[in-house]
Protein backbone atom coordinates (compact mmCIF):
# COMPACT_ATOMS: atom_id res chain seq x y z
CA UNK A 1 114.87 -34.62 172.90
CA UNK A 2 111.29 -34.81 172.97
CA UNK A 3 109.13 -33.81 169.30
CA UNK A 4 107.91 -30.83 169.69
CA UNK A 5 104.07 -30.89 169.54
CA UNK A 6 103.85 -34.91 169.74
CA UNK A 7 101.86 -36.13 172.21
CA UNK A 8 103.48 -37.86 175.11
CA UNK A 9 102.11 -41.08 173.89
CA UNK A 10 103.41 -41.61 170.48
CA UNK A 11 106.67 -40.62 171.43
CA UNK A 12 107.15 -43.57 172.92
CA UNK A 13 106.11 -45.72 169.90
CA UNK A 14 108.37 -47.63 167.59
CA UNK A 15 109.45 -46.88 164.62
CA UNK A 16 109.37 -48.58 161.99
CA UNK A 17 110.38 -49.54 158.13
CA UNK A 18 107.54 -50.68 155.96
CA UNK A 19 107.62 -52.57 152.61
CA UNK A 20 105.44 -53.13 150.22
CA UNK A 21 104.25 -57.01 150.84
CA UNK A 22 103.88 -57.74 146.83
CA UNK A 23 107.44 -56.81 146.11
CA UNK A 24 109.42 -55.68 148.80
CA UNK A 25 110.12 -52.38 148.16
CA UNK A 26 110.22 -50.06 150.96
CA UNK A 27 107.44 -47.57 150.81
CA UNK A 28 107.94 -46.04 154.03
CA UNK A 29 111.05 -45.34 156.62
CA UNK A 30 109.28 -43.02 159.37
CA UNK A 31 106.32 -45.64 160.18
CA UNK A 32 104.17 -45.94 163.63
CA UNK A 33 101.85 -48.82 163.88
CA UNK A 34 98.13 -46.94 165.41
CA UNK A 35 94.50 -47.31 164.92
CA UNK A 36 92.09 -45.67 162.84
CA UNK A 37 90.52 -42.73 164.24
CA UNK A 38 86.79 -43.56 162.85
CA UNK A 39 87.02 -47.74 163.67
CA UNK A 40 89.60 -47.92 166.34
CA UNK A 41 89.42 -52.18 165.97
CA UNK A 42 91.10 -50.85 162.36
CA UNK A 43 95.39 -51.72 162.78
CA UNK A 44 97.37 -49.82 160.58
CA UNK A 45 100.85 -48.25 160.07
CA UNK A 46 100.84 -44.08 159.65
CA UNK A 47 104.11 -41.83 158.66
CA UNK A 48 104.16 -38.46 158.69
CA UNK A 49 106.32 -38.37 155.45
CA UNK A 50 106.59 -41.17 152.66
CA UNK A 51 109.27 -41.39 150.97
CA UNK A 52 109.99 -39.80 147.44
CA UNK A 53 110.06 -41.96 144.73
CA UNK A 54 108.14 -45.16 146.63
CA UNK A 55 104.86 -44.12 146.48
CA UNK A 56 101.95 -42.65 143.86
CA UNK A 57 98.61 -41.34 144.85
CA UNK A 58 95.79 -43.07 142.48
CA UNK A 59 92.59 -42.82 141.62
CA UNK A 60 90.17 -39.82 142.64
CA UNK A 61 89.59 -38.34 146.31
CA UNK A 62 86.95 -40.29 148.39
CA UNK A 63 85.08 -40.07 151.43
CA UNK A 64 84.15 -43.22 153.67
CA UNK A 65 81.17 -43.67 155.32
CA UNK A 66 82.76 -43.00 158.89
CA UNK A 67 83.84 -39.24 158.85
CA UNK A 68 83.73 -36.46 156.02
CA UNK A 69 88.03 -36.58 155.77
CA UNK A 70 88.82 -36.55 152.07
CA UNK A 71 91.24 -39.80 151.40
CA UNK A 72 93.53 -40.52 147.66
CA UNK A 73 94.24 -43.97 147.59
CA UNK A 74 98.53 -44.71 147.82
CA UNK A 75 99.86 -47.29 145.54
CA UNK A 76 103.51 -49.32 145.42
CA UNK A 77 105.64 -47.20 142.41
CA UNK A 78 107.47 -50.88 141.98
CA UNK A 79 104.41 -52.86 141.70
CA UNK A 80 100.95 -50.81 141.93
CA UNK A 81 100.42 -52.35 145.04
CA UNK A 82 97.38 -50.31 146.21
CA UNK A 83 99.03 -50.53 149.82
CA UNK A 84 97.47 -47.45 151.66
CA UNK A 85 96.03 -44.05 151.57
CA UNK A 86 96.46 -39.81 151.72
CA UNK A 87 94.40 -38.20 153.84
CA UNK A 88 94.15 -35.04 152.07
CA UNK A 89 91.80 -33.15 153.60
CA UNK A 90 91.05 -34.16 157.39
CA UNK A 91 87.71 -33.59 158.93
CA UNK A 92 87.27 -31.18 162.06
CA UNK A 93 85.95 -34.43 164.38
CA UNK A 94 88.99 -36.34 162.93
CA UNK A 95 91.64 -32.94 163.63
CA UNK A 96 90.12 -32.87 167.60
CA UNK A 97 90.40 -36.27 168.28
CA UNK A 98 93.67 -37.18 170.26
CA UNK A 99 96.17 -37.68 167.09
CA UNK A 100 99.59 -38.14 166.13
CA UNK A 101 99.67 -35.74 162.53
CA UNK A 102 100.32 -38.46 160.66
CA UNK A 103 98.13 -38.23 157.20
CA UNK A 104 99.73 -41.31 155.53
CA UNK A 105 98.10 -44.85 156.11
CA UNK A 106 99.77 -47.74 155.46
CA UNK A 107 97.40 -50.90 155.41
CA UNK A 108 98.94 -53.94 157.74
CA UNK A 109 97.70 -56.30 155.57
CA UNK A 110 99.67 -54.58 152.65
CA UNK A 111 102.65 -53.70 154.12
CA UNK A 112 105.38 -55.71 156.23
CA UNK A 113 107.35 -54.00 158.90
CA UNK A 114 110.73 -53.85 160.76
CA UNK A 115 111.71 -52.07 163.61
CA UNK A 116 114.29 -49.67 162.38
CA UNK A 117 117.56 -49.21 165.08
CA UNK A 118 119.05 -45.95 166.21
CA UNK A 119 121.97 -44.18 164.47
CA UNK A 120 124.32 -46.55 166.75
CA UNK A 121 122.45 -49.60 165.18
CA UNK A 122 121.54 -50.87 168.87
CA UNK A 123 118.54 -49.74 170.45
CA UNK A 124 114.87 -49.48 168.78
CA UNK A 125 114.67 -46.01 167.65
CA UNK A 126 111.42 -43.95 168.69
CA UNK A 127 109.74 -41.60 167.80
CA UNK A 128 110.15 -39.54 170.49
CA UNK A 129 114.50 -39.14 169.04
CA UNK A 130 113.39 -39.70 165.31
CA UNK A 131 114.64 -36.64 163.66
CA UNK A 132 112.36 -34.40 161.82
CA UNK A 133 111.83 -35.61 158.28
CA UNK A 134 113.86 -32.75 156.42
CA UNK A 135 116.79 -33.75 158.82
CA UNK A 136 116.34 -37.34 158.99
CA UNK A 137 118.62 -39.11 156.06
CA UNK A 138 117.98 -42.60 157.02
CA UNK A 139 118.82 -45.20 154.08
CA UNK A 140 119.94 -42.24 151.45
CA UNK A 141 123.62 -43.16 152.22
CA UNK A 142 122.43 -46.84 151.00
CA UNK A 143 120.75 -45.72 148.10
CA UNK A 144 124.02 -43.13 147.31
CA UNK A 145 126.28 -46.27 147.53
CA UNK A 146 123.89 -47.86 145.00
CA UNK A 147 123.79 -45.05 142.93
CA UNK A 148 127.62 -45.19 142.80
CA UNK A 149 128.19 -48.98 141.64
């Protein structure tokens, strides 16, 4: 079941777990390695939803050089890993470029990532059958069994 307004593209891309490279912590479960928009030589991981509890915005709203988007820098809850970045309020050369929605960075040198498996635990799920985030309850029934002990 293809995502409805995904470009053909990124549904065919990976999905995968990221954690935080100081401490291990995961800080995201819905990640897609891609490029930046204003440098594409610039790897990173995107999400279109962190999760809750793994992640803080910090410090104030900037701007970079390369386009007028408004970023919030995203630290590591655990460890204050600065480890990526919110864009919070996206240019209109940034919005027109060929996209995938994602406005959560992850920095590859800050995070370390997994491919994350299908419900049946045996293909490479992506993110073409990911489930939308509200319906997508990947590692909650791990954290409820922790929660439990």
């Amino acid at each position: 079941m293809p995502r409805k307004g995904m470009h053909p593209t990124f549904q065919k891309k990976r999905v995968v777990e990221l954690e935080c490279i100081s401490c291990g912590n995961v800080v995201c479960s819905r990640g897609m390695k891609a490029i930046l928009l204003a440098d594409t030589k610039v790897e990173l991981y995107s999400t279109d939803s962190p999760p809750s509890g793994a992640v803080d915005l910090v410090g104030p709203p900037y701007s970079t050089g390369k386009c007028d988007c408004k970023i919030k820098d995203v630290a590591c809850i655990l460890c204050g890993n600065v480890c990526g970045y919110h864009v919070s309020q996206p240019c209109k050369p940034c919005l027109s470029s060929c996209n995938n929605g994602h406005l959560w960075m992850f920095h590859s040198s800050a995070v370390s990532s997994l491919d994350r498996l299908d419900v049946a635990g045996e293909e490479v799920l992506v993110w073409g059958k990911l489930p939308e985030a509200e319906h997508d309850f990947y590692g909650h029934t791990l954290e409820m069994m922790e929660c439990e002990r």
